[in-house]
C-alpha atoms as a PDB file:
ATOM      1  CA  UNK A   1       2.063  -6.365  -5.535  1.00  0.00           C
ATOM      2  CA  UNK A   2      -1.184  -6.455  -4.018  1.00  0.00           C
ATOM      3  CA  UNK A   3      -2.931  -2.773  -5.081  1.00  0.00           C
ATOM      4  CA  UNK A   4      -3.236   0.005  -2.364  1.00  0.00           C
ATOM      5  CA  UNK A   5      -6.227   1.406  -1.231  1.00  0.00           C
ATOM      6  CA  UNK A   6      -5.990   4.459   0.795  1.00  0.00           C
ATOM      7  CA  UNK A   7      -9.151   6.400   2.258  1.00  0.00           C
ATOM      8  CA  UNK A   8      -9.212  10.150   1.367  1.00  0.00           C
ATOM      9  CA  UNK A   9      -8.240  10.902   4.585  1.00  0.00           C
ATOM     10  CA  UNK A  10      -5.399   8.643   4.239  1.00  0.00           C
ATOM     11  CA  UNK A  11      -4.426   9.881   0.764  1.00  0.00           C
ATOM     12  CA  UNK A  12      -4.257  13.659   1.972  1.00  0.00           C
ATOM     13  CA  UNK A  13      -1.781  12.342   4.773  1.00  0.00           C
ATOM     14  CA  UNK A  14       0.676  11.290   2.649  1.00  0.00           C
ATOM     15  CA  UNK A  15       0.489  13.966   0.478  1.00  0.00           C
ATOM     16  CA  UNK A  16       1.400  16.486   3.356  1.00  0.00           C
ATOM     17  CA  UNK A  17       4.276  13.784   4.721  1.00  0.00           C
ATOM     18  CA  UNK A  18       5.636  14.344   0.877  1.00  0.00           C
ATOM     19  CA  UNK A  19       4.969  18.145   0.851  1.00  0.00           C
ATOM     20  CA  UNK A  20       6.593  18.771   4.184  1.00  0.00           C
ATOM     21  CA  UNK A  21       9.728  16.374   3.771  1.00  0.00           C
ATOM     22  CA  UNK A  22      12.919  17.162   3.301  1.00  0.00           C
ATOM     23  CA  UNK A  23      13.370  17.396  -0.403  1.00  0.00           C
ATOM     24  CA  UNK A  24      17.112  15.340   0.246  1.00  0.00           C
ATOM     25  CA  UNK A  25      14.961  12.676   2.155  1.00  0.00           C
ATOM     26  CA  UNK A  26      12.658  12.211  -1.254  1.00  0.00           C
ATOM     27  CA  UNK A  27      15.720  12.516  -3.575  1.00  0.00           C
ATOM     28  CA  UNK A  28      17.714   9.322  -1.417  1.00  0.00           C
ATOM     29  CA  UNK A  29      14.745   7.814  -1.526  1.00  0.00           C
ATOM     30  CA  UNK A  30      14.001   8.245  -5.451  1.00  0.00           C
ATOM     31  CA  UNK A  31      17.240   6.799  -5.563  1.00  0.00           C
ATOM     32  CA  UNK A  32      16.903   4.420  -3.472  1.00  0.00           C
ATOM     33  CA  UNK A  33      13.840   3.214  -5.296  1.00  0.00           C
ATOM     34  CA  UNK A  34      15.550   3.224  -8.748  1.00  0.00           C
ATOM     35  CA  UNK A  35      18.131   0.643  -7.865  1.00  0.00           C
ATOM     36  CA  UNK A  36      15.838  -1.721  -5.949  1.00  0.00           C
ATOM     37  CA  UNK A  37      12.915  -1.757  -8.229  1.00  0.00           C
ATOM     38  CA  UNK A  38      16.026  -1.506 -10.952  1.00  0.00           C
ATOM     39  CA  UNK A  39      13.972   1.194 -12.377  1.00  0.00           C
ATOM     40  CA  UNK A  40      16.320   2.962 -15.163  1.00  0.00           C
ATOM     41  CA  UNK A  41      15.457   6.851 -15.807  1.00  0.00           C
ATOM     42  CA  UNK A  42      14.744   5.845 -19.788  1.00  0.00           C
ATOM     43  CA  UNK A  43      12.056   3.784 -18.552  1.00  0.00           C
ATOM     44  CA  UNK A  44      10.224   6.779 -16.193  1.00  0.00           C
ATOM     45  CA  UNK A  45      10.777   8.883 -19.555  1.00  0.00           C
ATOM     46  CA  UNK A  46       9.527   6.388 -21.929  1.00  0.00           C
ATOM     47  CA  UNK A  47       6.748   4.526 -19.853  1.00  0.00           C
ATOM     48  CA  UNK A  48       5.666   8.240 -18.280  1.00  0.00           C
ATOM     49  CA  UNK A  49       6.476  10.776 -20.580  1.00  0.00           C
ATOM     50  CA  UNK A  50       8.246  12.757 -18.278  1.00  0.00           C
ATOM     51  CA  UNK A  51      10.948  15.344 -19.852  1.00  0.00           C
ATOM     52  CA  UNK A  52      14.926  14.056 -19.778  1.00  0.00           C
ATOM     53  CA  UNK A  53      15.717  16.991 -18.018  1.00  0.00           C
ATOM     54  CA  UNK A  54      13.563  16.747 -15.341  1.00  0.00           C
ATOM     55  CA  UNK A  55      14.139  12.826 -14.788  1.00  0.00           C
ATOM     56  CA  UNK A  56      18.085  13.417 -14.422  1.00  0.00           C
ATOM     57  CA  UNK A  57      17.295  16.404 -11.980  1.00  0.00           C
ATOM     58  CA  UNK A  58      15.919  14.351  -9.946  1.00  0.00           C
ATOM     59  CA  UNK A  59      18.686  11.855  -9.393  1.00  0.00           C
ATOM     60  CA  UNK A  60      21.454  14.580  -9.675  1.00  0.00           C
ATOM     61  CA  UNK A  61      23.288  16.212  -6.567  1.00  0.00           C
ATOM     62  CA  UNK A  62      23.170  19.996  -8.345  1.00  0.00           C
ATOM     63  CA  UNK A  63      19.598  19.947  -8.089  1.00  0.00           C
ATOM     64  CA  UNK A  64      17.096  20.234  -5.487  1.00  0.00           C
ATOM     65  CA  UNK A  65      14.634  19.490  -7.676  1.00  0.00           C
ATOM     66  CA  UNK A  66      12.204  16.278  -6.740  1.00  0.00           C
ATOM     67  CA  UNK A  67       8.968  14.768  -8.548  1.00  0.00           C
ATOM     68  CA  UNK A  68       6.199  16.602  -7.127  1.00  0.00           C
ATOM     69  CA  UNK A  69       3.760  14.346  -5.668  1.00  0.00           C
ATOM     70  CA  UNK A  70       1.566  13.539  -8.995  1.00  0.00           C
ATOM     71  CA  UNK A  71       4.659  12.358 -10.296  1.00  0.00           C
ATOM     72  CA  UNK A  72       6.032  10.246  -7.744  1.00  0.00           C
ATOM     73  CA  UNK A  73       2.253   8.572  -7.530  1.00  0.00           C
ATOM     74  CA  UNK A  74       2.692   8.083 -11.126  1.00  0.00           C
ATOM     75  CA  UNK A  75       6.080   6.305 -10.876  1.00  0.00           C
ATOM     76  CA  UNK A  76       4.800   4.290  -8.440  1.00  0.00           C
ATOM     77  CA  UNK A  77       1.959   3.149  -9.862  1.00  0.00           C
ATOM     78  CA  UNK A  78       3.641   2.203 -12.922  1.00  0.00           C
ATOM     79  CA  UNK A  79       6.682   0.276 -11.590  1.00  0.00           C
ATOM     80  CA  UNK A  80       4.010  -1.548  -9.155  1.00  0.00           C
ATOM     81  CA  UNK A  81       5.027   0.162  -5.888  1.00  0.00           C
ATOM     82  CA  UNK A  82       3.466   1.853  -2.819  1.00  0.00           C
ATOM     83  CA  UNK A  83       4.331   5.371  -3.530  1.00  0.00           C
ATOM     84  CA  UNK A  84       5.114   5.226   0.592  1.00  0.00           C
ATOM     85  CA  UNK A  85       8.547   4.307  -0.301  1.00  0.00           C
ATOM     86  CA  UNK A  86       9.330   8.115  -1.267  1.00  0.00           C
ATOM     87  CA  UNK A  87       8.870   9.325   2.187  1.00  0.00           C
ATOM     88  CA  UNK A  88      10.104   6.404   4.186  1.00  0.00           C
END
């Protein structure tokens, strides 16, 4: 994937689209994202560092709980993706 440049302005958008979306909109789409990029939650934990607990929250229907927006940039950046996908 060709790598994204955003202008600050364009940077601070998305983050409010993120902050101010429906947290079930960003959990379909982490989903979403895990089966088409075939990302597996071993490899966020693994490649990231992120906690098992947290990683399964995210994917889990008992939990409202979402990657914040540092996370989700992260994810993105590692699996080659435009973080964009989280609040399409």
């Amino acid at each position: 994937m060709e790598e994204q440049k955003y202008t600050q302005q364009e940077l601070l958008t998305i983050i409010n689209q993120y902050n101010t979306l429906p947290r079930k909109i960003i959990k379909s789409n982490y989903k979403r994202i895990l089966s088409e990029y075939n990302i597996q939650p071993k490899q966020i934990m693994d490649e990231l560092g992120y906690g098992t607990s947290n990683v399964h929250c995210w994917s889990t229907k008992s939990s409202a709980n979402i990657p914040m927006f540092p996370q989700a940039l992260s994810i993105a950046t590692a699996f080659d993706f435009d973080v964009q996908e989280f609040i399409k």
